[in-house]
N, C-alpha and C. Protein backbone atom coordinates (compact mmCIF):
# COMPACT_ATOMS: atom_id res chain seq x y z
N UNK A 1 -62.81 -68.07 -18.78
CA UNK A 1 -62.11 -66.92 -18.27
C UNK A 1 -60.60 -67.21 -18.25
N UNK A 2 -59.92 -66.42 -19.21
CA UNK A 2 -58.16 -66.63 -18.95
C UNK A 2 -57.94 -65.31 -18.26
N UNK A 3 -57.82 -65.00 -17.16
CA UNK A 3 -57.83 -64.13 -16.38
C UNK A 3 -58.33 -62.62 -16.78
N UNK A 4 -56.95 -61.49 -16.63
CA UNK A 4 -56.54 -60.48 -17.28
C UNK A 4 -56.78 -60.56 -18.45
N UNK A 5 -56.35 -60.71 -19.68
CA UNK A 5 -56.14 -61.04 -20.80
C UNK A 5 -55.24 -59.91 -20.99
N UNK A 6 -54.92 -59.23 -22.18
CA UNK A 6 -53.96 -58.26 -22.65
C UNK A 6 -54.72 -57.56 -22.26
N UNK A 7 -55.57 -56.65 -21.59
CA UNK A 7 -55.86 -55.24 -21.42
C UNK A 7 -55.40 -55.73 -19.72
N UNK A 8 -55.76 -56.32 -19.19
CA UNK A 8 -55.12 -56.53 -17.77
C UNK A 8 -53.34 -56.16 -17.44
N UNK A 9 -53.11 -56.76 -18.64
CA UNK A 9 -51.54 -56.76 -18.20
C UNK A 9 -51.21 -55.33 -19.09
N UNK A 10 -51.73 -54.62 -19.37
CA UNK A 10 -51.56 -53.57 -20.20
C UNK A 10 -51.88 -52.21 -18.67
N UNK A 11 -52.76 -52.99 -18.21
CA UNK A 11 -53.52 -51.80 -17.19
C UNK A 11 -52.52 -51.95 -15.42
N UNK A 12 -51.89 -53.44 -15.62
CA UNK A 12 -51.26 -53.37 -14.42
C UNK A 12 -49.35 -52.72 -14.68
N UNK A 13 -49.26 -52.84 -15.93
CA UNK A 13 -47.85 -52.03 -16.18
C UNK A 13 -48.35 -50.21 -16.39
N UNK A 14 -49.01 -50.10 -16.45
CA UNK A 14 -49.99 -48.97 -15.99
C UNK A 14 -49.51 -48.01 -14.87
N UNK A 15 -50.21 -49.12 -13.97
CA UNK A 15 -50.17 -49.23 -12.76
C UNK A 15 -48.52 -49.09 -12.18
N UNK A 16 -47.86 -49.91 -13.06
CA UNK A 16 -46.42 -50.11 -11.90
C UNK A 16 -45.69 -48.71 -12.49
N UNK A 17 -46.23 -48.14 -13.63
CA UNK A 17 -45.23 -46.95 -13.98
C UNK A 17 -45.47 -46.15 -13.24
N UNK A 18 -47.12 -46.04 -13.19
CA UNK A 18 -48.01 -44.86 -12.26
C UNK A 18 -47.18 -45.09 -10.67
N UNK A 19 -46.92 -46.20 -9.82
CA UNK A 19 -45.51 -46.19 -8.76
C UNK A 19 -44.65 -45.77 -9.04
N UNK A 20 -43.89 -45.91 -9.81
CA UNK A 20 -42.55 -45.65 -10.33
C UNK A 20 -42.32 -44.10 -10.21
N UNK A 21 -43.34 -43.74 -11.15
CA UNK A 21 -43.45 -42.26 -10.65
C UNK A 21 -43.46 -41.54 -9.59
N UNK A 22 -44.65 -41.95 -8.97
CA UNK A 22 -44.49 -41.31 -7.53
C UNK A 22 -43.34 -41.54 -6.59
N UNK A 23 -42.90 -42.74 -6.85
CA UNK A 23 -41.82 -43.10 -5.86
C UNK A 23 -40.89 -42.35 -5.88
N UNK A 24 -39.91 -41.81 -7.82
CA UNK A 24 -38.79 -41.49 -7.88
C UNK A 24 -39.29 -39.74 -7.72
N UNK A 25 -40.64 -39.14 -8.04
CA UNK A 25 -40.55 -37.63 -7.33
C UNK A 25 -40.27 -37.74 -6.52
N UNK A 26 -40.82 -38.31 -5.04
CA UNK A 26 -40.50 -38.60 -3.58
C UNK A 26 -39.04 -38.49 -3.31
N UNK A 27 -38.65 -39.42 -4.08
CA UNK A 27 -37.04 -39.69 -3.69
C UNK A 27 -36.28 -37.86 -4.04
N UNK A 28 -36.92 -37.39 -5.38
CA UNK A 28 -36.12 -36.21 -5.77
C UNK A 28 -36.87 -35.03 -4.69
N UNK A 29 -37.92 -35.16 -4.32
CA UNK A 29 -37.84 -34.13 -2.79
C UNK A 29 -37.68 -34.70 -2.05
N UNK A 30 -37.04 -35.82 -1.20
CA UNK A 30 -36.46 -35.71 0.18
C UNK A 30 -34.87 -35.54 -0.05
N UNK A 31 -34.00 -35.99 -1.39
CA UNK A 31 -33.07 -35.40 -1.91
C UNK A 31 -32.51 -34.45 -1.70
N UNK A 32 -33.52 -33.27 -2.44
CA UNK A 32 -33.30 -32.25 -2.09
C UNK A 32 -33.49 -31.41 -0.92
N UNK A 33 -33.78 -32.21 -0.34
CA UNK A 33 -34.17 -31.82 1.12
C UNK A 33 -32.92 -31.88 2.31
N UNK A 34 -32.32 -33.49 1.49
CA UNK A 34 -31.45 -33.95 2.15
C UNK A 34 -30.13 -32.61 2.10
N UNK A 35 -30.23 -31.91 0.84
CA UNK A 35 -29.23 -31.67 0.08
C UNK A 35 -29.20 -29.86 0.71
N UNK A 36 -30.06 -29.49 1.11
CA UNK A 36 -30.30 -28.44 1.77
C UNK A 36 -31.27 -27.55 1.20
N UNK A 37 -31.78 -27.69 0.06
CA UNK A 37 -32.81 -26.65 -0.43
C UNK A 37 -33.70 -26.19 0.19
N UNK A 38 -34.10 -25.28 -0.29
CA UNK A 38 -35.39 -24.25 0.64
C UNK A 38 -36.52 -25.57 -0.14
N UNK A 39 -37.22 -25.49 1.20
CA UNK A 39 -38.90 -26.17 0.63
C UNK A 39 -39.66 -25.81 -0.47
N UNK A 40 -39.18 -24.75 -1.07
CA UNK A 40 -40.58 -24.03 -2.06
C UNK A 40 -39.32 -24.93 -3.55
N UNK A 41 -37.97 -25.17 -3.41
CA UNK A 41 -37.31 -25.48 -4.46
C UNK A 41 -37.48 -27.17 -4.40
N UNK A 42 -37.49 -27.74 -3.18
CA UNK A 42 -38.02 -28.83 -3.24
C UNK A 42 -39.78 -29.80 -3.97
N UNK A 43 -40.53 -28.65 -3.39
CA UNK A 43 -41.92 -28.81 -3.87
C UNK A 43 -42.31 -28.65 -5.43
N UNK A 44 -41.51 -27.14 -5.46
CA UNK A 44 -41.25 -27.24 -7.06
C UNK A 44 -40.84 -28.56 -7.92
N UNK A 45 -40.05 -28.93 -7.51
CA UNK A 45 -39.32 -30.34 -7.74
C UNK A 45 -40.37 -31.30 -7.98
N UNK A 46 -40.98 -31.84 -6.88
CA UNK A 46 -41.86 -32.63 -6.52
C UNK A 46 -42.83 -32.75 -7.41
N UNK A 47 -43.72 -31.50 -7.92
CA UNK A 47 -44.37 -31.19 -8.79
C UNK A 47 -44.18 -31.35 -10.13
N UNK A 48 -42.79 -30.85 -10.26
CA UNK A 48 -42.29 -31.08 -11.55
C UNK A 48 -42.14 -32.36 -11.82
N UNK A 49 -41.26 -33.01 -11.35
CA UNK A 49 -41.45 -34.61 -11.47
C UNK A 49 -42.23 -35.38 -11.90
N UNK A 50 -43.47 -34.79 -11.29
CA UNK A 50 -45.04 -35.92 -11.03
C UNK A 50 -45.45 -35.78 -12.27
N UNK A 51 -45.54 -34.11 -13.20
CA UNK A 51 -46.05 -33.99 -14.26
C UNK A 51 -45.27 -34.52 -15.02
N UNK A 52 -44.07 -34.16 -15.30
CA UNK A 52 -43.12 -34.21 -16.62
C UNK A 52 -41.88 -35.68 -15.74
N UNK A 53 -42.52 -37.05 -15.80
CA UNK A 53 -41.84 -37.62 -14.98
C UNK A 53 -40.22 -38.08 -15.56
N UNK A 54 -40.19 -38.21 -16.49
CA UNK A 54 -38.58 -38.72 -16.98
C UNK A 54 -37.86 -37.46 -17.61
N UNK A 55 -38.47 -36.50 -17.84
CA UNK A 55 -37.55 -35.35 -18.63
C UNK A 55 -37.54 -34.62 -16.98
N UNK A 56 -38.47 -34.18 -15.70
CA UNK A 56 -37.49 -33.97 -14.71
C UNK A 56 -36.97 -34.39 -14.12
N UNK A 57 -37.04 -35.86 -13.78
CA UNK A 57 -36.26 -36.75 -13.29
C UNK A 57 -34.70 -36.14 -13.63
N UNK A 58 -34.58 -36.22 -14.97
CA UNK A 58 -33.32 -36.14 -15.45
C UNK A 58 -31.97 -34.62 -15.54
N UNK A 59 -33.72 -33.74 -15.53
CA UNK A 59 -32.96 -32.22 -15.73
C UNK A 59 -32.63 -32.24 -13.98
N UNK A 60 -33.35 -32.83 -12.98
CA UNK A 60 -33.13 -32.63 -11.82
C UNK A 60 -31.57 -33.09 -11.24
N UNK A 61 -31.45 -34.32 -12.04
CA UNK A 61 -30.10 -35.29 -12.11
C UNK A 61 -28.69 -34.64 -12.27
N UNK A 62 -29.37 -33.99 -13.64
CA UNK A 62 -28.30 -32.87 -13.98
C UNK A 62 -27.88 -31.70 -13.52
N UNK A 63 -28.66 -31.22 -12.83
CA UNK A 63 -28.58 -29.98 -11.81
C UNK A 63 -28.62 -30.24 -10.50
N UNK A 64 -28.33 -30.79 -9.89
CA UNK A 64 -28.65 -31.57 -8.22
C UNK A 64 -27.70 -30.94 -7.38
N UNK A 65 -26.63 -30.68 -7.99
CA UNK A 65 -25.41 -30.51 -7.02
C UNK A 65 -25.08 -29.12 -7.67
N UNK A 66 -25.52 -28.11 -8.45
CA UNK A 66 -25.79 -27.38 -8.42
C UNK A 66 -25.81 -26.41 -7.40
């Protein structure tokens, strides 16, 4: 047994994107939360994020201060 082998370390960077994700929606709704938005523009957010994680990350980036 050599541990993991390549599907292990394939399944735990997986894993750390699958965090990554959730973490940086989180961050973009309490953001916007911070920032004053109505809740339904925040959640939207939130949502959006989770699905489409680096293209809203970014459109969110770009429009924030908006």
């Amino acid at each position: 047994m050599s541990g993991f082998g390549l599907f292990g370390i394939f399944l735990m960077f997986g894993f750390f994107l699958f965090l990554v994700n959730i973490a940086t929606s989180v961050w973009a709704y309490l953001d916007a939360k911070k920032l004053g938005k109505s809740n339904e523009y925040a959640l939207l957010l939130l949502i959006g994020t989770l699905i489409f994680p680096v293209a809203g990350l970014i459109v969110y980036l770009i429009i924030r201060r908006a």
